[in-house]
Protein backbone atom coordinates (compact mmCIF):
# COMPACT_ATOMS: atom_id res chain seq x y z
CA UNK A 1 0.00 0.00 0.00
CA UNK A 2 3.08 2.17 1.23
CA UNK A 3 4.07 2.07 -2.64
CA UNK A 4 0.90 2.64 -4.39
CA UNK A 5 0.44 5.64 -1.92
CA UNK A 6 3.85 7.33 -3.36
CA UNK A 7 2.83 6.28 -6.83
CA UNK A 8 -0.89 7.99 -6.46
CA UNK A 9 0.97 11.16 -4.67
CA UNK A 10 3.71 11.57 -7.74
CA UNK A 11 0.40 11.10 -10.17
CA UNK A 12 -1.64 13.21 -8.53
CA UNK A 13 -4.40 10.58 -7.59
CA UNK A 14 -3.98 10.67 -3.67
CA UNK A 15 -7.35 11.86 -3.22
CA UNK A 16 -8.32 8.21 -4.64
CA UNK A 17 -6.76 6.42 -2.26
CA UNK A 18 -8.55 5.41 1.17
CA UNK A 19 -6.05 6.77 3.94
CA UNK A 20 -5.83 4.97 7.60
CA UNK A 21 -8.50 6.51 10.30
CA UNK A 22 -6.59 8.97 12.59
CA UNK A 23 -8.18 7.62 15.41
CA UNK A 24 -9.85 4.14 16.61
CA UNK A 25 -12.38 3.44 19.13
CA UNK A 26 -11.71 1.58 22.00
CA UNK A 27 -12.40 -1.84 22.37
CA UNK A 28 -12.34 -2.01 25.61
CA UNK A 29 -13.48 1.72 27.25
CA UNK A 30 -11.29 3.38 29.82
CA UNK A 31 -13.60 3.90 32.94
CA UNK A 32 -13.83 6.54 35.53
CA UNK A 33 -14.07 4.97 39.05
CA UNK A 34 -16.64 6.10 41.35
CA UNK A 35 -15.63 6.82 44.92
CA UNK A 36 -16.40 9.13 47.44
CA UNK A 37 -13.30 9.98 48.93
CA UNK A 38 -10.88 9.92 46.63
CA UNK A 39 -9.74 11.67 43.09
CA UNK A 40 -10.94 9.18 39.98
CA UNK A 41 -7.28 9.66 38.11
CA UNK A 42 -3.76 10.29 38.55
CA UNK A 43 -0.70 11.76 36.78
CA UNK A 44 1.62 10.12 35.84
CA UNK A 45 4.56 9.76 33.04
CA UNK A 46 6.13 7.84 30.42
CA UNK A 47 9.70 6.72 31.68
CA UNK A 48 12.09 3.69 31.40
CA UNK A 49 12.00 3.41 27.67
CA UNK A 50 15.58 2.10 26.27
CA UNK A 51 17.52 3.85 23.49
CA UNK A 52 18.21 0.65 22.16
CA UNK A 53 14.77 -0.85 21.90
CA UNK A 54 11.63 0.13 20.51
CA UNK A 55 12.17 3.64 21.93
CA UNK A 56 7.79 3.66 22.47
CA UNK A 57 5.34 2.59 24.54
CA UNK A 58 2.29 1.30 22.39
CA UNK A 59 -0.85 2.83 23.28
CA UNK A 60 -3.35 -0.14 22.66
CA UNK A 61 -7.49 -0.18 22.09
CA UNK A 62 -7.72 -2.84 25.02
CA UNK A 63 -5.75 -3.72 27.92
CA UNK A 64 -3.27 -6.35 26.62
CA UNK A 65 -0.65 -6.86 23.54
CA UNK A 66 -3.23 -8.58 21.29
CA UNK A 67 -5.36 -5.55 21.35
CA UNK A 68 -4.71 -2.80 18.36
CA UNK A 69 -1.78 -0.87 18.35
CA UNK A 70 -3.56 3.20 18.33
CA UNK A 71 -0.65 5.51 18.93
CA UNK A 72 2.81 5.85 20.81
CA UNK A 73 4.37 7.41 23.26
CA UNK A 74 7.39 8.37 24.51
CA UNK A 75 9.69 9.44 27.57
CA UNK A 76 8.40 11.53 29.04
CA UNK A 77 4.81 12.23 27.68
CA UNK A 78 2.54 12.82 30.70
CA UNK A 79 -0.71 10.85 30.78
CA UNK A 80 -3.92 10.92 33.54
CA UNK A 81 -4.63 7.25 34.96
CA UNK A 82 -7.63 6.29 35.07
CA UNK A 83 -8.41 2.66 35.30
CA UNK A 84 -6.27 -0.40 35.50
CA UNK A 85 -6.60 -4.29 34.70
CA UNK A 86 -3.69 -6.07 35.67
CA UNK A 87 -0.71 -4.67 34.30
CA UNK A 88 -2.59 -2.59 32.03
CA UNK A 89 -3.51 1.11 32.61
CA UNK A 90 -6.13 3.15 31.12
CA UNK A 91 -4.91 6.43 30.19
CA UNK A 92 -6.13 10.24 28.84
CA UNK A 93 -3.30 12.16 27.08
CA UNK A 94 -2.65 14.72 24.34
CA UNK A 95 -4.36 17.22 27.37
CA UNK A 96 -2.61 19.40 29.99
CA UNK A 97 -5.59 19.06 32.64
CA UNK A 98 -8.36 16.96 33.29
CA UNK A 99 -10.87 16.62 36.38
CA UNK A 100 -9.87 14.36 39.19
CA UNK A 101 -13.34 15.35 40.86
CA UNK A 102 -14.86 12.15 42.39
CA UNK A 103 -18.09 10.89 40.34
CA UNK A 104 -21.35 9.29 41.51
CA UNK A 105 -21.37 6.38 39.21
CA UNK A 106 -18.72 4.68 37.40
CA UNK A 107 -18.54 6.01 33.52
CA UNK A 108 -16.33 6.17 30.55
CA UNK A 109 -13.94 8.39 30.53
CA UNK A 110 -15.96 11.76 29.44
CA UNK A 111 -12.13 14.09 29.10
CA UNK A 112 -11.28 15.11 26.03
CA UNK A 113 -7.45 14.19 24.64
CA UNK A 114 -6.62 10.43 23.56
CA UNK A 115 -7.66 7.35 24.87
CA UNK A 116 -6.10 3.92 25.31
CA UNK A 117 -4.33 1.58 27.51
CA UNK A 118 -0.90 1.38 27.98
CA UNK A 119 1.51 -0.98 29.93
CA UNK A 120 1.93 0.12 33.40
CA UNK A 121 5.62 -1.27 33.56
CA UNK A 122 6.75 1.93 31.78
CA UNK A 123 4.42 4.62 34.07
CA UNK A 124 5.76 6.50 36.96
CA UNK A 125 3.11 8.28 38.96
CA UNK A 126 3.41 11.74 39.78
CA UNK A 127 0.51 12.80 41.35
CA UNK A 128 -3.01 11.22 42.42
């Protein structure tokens, strides 16, 4: 496809080709845990990542490796925690801010930014 793509650009024809979505829904939601005494996220960062490997952490539609690969990130990029299964972590980024407020009832995430679930192995926690 990569090829037809730079054959259709050099031709002018790139507006016949079907391009990739920009973004993916989830297919597994990040939620927003209810509870009365305590914030519903955290902050945390990307950190740990090794020159000399894939140099990004995969940001992934559903918590676990089989689950579509949506985005990466990198050293350093902050992200809010939201929800976790297992190792996994649901996360909010591409924002500076985002409500911590404690909820009623356990939702989706309603923030705007990305969504996704990353690996927590590679997330420190700053805050939350």
């Amino acid at each position: 496809m990569r090829n037809l793509r730079a054959i259709a650009l050099v031709a002018g024809l790139s507006g016949l080709l079907p391009t990739p979505a920009l973004s993916q829904a989830l297919d597994v939601p990040v939620i927003e845990h209810a509870d009365e005494d305590f914030d519903t996220c955290a902050l945390g960062r990307v950190t740990g990542l090794k020159a000399d490997g894939d140099r990004f952490l995969a940001v992934r539609s559903g918590p676990g490796s089989d689950y579509t690969k949506l985005d990466e990130l990198h050293n350093g990029d902050k992200v809010w925690l939201f929800d976790q299964k297992g190792k996994w972590i649901g996360v909010v980024y591409g924002v500076e801010e985002v409500s911590c407020s404690p909820v009623v009832k356990d939702r989706p995430v309603p923030h705007e930014g990305k969504k996704g679930w990353v690996h927590g192995n590679w997330i420190e926690i700053l805050a939350g």
